[in-house]
Protein backbone atom coordinates (compact mmCIF):
# COMPACT_ATOMS: atom_id res chain seq x y z
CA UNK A 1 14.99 1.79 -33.10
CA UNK A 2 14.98 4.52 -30.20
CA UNK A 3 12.30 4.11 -27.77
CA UNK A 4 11.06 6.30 -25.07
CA UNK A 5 11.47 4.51 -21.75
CA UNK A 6 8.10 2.97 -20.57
CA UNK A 7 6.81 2.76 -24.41
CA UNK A 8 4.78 -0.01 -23.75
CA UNK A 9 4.03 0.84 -20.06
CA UNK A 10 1.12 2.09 -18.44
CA UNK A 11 0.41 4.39 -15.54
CA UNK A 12 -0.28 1.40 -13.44
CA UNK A 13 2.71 -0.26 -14.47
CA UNK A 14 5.10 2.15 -13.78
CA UNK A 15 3.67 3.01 -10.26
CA UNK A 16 4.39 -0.21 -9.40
CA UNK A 17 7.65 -0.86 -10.56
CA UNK A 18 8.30 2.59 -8.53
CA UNK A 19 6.87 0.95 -5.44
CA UNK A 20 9.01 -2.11 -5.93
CA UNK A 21 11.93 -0.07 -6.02
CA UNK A 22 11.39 1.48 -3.14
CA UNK A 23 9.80 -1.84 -1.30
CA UNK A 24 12.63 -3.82 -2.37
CA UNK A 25 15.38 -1.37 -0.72
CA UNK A 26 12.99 -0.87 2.51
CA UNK A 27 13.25 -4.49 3.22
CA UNK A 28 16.94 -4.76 2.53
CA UNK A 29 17.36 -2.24 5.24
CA UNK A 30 14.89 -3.91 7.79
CA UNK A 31 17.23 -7.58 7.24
CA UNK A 32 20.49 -5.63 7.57
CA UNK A 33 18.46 -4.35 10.93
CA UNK A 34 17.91 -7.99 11.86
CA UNK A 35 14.34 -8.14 10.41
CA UNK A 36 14.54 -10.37 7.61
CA UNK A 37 10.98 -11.86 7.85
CA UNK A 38 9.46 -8.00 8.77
CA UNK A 39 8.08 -6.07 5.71
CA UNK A 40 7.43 -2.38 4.73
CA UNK A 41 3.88 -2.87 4.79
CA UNK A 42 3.61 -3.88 8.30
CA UNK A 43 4.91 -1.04 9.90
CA UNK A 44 1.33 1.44 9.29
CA UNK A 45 -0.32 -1.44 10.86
CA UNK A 46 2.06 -1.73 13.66
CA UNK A 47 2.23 2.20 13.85
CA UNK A 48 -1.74 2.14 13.93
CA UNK A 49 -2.11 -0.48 16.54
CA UNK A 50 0.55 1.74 19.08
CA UNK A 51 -1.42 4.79 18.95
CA UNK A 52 -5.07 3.53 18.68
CA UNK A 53 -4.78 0.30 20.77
CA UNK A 54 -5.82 -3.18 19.49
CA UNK A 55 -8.96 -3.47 17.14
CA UNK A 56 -10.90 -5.22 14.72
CA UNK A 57 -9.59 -5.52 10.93
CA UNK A 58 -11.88 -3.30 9.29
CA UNK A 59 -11.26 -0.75 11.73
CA UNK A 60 -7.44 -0.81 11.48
CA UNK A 61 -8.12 -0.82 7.24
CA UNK A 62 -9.77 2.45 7.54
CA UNK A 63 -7.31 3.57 9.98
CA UNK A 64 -4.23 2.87 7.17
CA UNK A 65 -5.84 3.76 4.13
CA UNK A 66 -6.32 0.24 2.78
CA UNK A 67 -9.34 -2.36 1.71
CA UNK A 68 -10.89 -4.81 4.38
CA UNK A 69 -9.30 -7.63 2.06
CA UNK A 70 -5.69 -5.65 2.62
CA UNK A 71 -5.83 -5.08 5.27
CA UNK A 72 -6.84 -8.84 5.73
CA UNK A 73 -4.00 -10.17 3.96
CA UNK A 74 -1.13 -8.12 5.57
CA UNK A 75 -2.43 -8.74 9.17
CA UNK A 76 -2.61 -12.68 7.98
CA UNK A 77 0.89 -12.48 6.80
CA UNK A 78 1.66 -10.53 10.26
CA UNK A 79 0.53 -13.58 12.48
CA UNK A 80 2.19 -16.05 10.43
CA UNK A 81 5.21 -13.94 11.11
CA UNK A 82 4.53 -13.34 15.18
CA UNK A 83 4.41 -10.04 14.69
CA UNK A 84 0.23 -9.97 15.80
CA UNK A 85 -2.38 -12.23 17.50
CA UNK A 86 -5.77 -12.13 16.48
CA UNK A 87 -8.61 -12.33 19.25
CA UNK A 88 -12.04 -12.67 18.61
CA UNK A 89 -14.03 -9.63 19.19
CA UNK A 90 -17.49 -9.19 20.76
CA UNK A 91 -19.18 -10.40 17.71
CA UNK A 92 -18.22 -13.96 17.22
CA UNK A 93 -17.59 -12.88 13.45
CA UNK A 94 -14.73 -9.85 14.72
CA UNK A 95 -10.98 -10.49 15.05
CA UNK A 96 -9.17 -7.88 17.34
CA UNK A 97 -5.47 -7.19 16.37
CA UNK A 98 -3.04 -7.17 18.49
CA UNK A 99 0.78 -6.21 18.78
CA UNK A 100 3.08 -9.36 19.79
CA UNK A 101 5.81 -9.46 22.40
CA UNK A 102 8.17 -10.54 19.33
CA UNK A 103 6.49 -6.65 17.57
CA UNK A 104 7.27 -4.68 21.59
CA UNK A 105 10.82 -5.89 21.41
CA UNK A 106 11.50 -5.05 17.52
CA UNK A 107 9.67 -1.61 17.85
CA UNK A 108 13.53 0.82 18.43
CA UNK A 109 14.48 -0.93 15.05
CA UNK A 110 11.02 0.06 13.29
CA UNK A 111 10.75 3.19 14.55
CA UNK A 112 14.56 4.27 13.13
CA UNK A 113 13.51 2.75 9.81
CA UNK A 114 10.44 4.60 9.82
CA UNK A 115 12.04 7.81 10.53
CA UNK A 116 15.01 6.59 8.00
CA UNK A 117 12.50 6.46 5.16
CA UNK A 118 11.37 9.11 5.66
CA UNK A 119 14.23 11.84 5.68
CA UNK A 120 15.07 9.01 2.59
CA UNK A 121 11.71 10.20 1.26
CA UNK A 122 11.83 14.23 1.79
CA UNK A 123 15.39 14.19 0.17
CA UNK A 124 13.86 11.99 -3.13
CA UNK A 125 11.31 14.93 -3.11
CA UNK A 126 14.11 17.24 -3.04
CA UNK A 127 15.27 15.72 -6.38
CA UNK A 128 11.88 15.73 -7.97
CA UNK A 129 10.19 18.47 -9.71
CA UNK A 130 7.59 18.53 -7.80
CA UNK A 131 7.47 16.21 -4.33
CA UNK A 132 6.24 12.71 -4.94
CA UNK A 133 4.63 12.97 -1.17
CA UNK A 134 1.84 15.85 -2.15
CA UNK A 135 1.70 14.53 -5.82
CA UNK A 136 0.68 10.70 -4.36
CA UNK A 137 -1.98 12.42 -1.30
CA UNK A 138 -3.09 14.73 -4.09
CA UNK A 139 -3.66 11.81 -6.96
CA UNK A 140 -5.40 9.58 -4.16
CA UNK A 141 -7.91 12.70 -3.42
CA UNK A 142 -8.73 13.36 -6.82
CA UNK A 143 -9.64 9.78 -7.51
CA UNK A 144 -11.91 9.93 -4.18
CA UNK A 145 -13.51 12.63 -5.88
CA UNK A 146 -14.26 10.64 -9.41
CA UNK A 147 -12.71 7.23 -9.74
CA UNK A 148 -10.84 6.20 -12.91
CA UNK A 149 -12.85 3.94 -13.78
CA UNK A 150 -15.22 7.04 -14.33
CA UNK A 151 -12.86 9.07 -15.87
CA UNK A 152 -12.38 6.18 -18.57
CA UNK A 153 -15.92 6.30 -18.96
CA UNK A 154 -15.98 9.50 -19.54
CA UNK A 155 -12.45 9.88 -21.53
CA UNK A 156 -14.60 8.89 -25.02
CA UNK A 157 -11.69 6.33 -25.47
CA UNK A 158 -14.16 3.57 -24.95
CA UNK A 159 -17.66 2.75 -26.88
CA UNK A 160 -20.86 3.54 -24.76
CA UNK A 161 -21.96 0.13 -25.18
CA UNK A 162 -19.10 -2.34 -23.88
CA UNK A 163 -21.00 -5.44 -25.27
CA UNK A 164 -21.30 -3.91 -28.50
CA UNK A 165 -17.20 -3.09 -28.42
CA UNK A 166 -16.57 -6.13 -27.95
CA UNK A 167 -18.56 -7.89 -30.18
CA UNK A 168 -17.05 -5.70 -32.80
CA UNK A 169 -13.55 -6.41 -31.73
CA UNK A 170 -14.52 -9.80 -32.28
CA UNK A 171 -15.67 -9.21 -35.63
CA UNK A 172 -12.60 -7.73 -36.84
């Protein structure tokens, strides 16, 4: 039986096994850097926090691109790691972030990762047919403009009444 890689893959599925991929080989480079405990998805936080100063989480989420609860998560990960302090803000319900000593020190061995991936990143797009940069900022626009779970809606794929869909699958 010949199948077409991905067969039984969606969309979703094989962005993220892309992301993994490239996650996976990011942190490899950050241990062999002496960083074993530092991960990819700390460094637009940290990158953030040096040019915009220390600030509350939902600030810093909108400031990266990523949901409160995200944004949340990663900065939670980042204290457990020494890597940020939180403070509370003015409003007794407001945690400031803030860049560690620990964060100061490892910033020369961020920085050349950072710049690392990304001439890594601009030669991948090289290889592409078109570059995976402008084809990720262009996908995230167009689903700012409609979301997918409106273009589902719309795709006719799925019954106008959901309830009644599923009752029917039931019945089957």
């Amino acid at each position: 039986m010949d199948l077409e890689p991905g067969a039984f893959t969606g969309l979703g599925t094989q962005l993220r096994h892309v992301l993994d991929l490239m996650e996976a080989d990011v942190a490899s480079v950050l241990a062999d850097l002496g960083l074993p405990d530092y991960r990819p998805r700390f460094s637009p936080i940290v990158r953030a926090l040096l040019a915009l100063g220390p600030m509350p989480i939902r600030e810093l989420a909108r400031a990266v691109s990523v949901t409160h609860s995200a944004a949340s998560q990663t900065v939670a990960e980042m204290t457990k790691r020494g890597f940020v302090t939180l403070v509370p803000g003015e409003d007794a319900r407001q945690r400031v972030v803030h860049l560690t000593a620990r964060t100061r020190k490892a910033l020369p061995l961020i920085e050349a990762e950072w710049e690392a991936t990304r001439l890594a990143a601009r030669q991948l797009d090289s290889e592409l047919p078109f570059p995976l940069s402008e084809l990720v900022t262009a996908t995230a626009a167009a689903l700012e403009r409609k979301s997918f779970r409106q273009r589902i809606a719309e795709s006719g794929g799925i019954a106008a009444d959901p309830a009644g869909a599923a009752a029917a699958g039931k019945r089957k």
